[in-house]
N, C-alpha and C. Protein backbone atom coordinates (compact mmCIF):
# COMPACT_ATOMS: atom_id res chain seq x y z
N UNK A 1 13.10 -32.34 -49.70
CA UNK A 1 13.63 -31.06 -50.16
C UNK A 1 12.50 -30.28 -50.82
N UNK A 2 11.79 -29.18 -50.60
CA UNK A 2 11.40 -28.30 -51.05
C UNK A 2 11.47 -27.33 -52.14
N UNK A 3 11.04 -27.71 -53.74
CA UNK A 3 11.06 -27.11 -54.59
C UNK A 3 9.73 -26.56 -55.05
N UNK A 4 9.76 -25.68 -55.84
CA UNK A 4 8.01 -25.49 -56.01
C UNK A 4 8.48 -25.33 -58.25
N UNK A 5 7.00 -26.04 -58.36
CA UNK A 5 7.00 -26.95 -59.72
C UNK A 5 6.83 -26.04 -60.57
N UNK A 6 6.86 -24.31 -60.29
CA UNK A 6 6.48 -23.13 -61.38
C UNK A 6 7.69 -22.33 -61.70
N UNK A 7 8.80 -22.92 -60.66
CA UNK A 7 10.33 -22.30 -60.76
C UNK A 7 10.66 -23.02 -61.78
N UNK A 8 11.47 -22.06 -62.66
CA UNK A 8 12.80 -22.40 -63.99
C UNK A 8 13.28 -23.35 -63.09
N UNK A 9 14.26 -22.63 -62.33
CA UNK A 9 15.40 -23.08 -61.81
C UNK A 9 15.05 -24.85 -61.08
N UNK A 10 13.95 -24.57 -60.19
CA UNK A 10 13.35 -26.15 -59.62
C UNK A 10 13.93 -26.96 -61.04
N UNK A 11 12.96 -26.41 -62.17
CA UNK A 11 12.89 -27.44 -63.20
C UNK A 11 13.71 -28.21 -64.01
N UNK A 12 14.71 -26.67 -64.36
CA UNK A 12 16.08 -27.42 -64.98
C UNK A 12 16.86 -28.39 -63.78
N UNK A 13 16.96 -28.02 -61.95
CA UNK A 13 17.59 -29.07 -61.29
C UNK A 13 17.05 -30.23 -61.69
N UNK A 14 15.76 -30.29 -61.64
CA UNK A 14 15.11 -31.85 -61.52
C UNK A 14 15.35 -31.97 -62.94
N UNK A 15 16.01 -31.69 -63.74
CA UNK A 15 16.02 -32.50 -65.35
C UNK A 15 15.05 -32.31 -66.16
N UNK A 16 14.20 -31.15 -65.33
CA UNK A 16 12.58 -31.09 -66.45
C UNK A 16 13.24 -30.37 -67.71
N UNK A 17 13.95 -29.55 -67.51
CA UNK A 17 14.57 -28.33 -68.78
C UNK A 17 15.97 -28.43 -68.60
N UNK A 18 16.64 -29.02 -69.91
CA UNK A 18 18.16 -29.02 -70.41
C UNK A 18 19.10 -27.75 -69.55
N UNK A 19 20.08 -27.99 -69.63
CA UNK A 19 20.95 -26.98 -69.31
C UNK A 19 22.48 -27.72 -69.43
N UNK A 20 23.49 -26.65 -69.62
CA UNK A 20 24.92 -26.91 -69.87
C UNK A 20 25.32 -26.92 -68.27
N UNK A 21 25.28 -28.27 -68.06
CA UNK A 21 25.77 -28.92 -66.65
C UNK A 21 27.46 -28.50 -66.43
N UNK A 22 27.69 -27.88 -65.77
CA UNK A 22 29.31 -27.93 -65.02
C UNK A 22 29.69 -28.37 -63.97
N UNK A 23 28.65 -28.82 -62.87
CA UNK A 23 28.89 -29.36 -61.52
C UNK A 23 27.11 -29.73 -61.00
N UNK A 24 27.41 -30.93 -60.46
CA UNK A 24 25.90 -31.08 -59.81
C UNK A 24 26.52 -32.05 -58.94
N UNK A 25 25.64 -31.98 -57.22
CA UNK A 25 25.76 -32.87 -56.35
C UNK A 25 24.37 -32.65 -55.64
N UNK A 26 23.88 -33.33 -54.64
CA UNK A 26 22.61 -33.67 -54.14
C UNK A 26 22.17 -32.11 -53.77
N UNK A 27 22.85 -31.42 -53.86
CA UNK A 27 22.40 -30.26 -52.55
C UNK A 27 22.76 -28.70 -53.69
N UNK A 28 23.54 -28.67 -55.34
CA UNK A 28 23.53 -27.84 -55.71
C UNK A 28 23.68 -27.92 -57.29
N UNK A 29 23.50 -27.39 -58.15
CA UNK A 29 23.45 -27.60 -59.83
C UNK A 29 24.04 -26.34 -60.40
N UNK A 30 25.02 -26.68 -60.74
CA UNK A 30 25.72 -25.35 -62.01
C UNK A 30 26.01 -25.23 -62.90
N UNK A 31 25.62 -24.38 -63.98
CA UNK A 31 25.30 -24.78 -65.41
C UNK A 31 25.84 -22.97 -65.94
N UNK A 32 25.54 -23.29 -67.45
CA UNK A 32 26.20 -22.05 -68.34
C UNK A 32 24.73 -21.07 -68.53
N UNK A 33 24.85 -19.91 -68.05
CA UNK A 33 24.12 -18.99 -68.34
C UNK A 33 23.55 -18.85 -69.78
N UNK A 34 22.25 -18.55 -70.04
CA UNK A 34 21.95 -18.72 -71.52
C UNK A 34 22.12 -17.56 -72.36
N UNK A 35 22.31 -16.38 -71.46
CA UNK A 35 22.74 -15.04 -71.76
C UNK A 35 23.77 -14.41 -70.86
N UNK A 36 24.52 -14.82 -71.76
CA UNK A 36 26.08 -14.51 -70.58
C UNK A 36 26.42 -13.43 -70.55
N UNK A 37 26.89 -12.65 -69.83
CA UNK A 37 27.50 -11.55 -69.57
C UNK A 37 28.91 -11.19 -70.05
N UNK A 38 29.12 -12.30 -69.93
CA UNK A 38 30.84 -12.67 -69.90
C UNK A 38 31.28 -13.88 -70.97
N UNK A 39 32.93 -13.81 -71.20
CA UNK A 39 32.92 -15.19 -72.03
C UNK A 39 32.78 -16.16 -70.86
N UNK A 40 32.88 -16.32 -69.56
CA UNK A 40 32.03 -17.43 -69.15
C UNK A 40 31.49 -16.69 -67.78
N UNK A 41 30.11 -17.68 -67.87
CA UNK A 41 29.36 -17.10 -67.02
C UNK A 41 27.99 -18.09 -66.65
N UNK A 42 28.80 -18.83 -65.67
CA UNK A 42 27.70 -19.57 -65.09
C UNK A 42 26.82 -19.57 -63.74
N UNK A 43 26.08 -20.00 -63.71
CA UNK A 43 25.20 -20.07 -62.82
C UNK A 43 25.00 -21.16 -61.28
N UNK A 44 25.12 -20.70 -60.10
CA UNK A 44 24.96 -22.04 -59.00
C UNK A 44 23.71 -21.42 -58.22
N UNK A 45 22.78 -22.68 -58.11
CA UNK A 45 21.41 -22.45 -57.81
C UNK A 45 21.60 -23.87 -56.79
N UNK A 46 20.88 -23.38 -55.49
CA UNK A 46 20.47 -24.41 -54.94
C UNK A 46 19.42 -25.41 -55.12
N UNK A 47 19.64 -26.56 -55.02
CA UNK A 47 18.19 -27.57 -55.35
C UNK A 47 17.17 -27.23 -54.67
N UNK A 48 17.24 -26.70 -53.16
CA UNK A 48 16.46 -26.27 -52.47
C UNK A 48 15.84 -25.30 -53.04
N UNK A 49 14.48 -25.34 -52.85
CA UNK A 49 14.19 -23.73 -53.69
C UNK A 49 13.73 -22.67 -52.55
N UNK A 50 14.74 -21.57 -52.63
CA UNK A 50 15.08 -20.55 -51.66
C UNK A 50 14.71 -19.10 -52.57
N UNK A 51 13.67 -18.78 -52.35
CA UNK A 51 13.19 -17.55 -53.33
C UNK A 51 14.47 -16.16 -53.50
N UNK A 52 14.67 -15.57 -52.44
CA UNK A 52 16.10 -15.05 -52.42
C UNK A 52 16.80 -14.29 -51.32
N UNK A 53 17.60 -13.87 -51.07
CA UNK A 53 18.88 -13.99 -50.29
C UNK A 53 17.81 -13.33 -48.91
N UNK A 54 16.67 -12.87 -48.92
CA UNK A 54 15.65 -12.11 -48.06
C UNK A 54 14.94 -13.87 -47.09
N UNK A 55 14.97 -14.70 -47.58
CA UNK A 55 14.53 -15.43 -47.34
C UNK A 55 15.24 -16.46 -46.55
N UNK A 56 16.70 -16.51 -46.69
CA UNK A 56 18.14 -17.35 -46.65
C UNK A 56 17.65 -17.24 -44.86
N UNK A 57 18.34 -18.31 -44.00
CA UNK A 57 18.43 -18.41 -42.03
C UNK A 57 19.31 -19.15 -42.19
N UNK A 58 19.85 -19.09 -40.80
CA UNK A 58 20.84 -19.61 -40.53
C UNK A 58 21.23 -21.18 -40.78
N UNK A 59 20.05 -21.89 -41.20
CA UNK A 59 19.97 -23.42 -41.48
C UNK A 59 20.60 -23.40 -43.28
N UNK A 60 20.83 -22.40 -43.81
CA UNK A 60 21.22 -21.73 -45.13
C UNK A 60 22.92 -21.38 -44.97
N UNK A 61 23.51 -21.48 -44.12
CA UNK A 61 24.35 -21.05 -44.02
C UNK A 61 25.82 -22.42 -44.89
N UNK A 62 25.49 -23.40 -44.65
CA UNK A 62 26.50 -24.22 -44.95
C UNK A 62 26.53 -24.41 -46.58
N UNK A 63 25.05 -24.19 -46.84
CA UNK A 63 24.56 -24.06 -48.11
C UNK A 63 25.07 -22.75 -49.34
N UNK A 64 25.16 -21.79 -48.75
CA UNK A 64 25.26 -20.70 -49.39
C UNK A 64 26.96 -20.89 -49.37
N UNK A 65 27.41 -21.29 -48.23
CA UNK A 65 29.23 -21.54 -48.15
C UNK A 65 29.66 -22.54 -49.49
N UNK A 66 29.16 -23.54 -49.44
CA UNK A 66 29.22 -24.71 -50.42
C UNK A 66 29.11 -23.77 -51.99
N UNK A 67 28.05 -22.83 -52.04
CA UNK A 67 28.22 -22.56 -53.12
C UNK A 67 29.03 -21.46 -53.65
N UNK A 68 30.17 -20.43 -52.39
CA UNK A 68 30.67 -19.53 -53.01
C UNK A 68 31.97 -20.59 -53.14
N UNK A 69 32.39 -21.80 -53.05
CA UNK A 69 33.62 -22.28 -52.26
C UNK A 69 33.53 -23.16 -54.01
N UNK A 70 32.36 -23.40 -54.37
CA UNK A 70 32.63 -24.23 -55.72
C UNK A 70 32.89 -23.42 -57.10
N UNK A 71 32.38 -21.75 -57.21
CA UNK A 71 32.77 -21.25 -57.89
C UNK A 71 34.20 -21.01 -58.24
N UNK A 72 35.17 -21.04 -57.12
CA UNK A 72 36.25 -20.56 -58.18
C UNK A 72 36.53 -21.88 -58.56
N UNK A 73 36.59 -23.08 -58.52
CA UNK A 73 37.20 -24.16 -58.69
C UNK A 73 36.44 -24.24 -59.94
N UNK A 74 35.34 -24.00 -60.08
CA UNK A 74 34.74 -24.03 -61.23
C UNK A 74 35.32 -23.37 -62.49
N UNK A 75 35.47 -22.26 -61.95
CA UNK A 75 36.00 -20.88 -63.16
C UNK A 75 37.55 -21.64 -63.37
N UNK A 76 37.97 -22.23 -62.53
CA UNK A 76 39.57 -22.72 -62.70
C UNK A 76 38.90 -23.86 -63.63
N UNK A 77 38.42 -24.54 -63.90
CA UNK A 77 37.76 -26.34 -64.42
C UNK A 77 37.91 -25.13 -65.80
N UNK A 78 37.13 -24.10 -65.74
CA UNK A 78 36.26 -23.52 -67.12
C UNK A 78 37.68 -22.58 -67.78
N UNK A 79 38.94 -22.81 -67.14
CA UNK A 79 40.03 -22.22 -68.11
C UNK A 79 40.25 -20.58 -67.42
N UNK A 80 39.27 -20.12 -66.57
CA UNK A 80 39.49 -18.54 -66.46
C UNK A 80 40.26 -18.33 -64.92
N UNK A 81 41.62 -17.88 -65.48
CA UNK A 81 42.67 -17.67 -64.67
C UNK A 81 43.18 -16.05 -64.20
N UNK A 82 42.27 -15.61 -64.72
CA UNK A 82 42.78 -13.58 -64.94
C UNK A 82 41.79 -13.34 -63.38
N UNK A 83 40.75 -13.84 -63.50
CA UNK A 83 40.08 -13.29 -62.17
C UNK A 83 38.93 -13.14 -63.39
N UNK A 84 37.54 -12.92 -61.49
CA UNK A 84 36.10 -13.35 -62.14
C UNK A 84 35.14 -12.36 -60.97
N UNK A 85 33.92 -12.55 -61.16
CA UNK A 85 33.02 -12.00 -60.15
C UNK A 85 32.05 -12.78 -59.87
N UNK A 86 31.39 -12.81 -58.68
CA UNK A 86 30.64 -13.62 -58.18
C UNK A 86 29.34 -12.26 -57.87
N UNK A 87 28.33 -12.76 -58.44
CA UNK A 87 27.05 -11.82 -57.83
C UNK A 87 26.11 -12.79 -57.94
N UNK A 88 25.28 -12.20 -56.71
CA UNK A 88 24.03 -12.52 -56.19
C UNK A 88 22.83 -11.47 -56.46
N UNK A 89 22.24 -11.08 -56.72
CA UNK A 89 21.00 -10.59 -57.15
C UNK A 89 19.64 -10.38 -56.02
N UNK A 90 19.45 -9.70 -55.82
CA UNK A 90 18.20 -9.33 -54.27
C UNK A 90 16.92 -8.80 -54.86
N UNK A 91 16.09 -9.55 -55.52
CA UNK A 91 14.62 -8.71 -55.63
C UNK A 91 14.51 -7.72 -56.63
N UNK A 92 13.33 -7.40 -57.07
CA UNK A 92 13.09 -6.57 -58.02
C UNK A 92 14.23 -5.22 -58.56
N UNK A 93 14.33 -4.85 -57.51
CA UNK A 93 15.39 -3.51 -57.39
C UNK A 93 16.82 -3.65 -57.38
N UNK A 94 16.97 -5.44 -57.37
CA UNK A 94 18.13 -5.66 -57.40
C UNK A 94 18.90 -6.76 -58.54
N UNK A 95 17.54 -6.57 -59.18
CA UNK A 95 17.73 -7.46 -61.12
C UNK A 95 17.62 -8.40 -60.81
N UNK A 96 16.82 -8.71 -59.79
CA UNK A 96 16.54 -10.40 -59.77
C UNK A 96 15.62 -10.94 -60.43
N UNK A 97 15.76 -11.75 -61.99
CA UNK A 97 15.04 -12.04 -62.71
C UNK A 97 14.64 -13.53 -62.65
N UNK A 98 14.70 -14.35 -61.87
CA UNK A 98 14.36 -15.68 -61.94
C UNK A 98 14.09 -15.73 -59.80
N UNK A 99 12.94 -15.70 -59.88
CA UNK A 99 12.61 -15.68 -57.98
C UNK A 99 13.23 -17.23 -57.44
N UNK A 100 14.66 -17.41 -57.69
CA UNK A 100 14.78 -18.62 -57.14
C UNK A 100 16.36 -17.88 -56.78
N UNK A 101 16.77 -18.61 -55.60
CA UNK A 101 18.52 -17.95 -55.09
C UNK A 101 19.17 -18.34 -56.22
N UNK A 102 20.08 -17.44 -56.96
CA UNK A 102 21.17 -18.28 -57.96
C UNK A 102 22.38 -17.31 -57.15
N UNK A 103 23.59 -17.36 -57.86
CA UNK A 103 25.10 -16.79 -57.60
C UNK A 103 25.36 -17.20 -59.08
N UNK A 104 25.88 -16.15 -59.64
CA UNK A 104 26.24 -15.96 -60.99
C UNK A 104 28.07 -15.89 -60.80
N UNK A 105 28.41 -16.60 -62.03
CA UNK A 105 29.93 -16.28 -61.71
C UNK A 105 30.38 -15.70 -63.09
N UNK A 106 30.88 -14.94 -63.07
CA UNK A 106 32.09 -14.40 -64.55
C UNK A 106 32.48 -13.95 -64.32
N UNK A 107 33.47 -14.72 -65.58
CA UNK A 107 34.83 -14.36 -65.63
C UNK A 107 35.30 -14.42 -67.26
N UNK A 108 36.60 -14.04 -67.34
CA UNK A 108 37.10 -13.76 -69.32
C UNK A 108 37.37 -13.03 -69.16
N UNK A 109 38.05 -12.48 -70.09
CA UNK A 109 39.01 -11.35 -71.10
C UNK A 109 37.45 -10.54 -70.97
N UNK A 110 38.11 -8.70 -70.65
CA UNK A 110 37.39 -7.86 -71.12
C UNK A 110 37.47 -7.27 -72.18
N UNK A 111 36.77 -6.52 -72.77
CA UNK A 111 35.22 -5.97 -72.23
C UNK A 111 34.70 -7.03 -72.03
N UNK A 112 33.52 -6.58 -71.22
CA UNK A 112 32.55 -7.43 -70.92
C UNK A 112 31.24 -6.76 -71.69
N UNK A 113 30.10 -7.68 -72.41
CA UNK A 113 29.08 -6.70 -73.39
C UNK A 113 28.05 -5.79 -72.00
N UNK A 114 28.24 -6.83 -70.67
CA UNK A 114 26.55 -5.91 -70.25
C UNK A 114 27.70 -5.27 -68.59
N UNK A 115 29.07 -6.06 -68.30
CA UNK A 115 29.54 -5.54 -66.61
C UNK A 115 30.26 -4.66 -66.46
């Protein structure tokens, strides 16, 4: 599997840097955002390290499925029953602040401080 050792994201999968674990299996890691948007608002990043959605082929496809298919079950695990949002992030112009693929999920009672 292909990670590169200067990514956050590589690091916290491989256990180099802590994170509030909510789901991990061989192929994906989801954890609590450290600046949430929302009262919850976590994060699913592939282990693979996939710079971003510009980069994703069709060998990406079962991968990227796996990870919109674990969010709501997640947000259901994490108590949020009102409804949530799922975003993905594309490159500079598109607030992508960590060059590794994530899918952000939140959800909670509004307001929301930053959506």
């Amino acid at each position: 599997m292909h990670t590169d050792p200067h990514c956050l994201f590589c690091k916290i999968a491989a256990g180099q840097i802590p994170s509030r674990k909510v789901f991990e299996d061989d192929e994906v890691l989801a954890f609590h955002d450290i600046a949430p948007w929302a009262p919850v608002h976590i994060l699913i990043v592939p282990k693979l390290h996939i710079t971003s959605m510009v980069d994703v082929t069709a060998e990406h496809q079962a991968l990227l499925g796996k990870m919109m298919v674990i969010g709501p079950r997640l947000m259901q695990d994490l108590g949020v029953t009102n409804g949530y949002r799922h975003v993905l992030n594309t490159g500079r112009d598109g607030r992508q602040e960590v060059q590794h693929l994530h899918l952000h999920v939140m959800g909670g009672p509004r307001p929301w401080a930053k959506g």
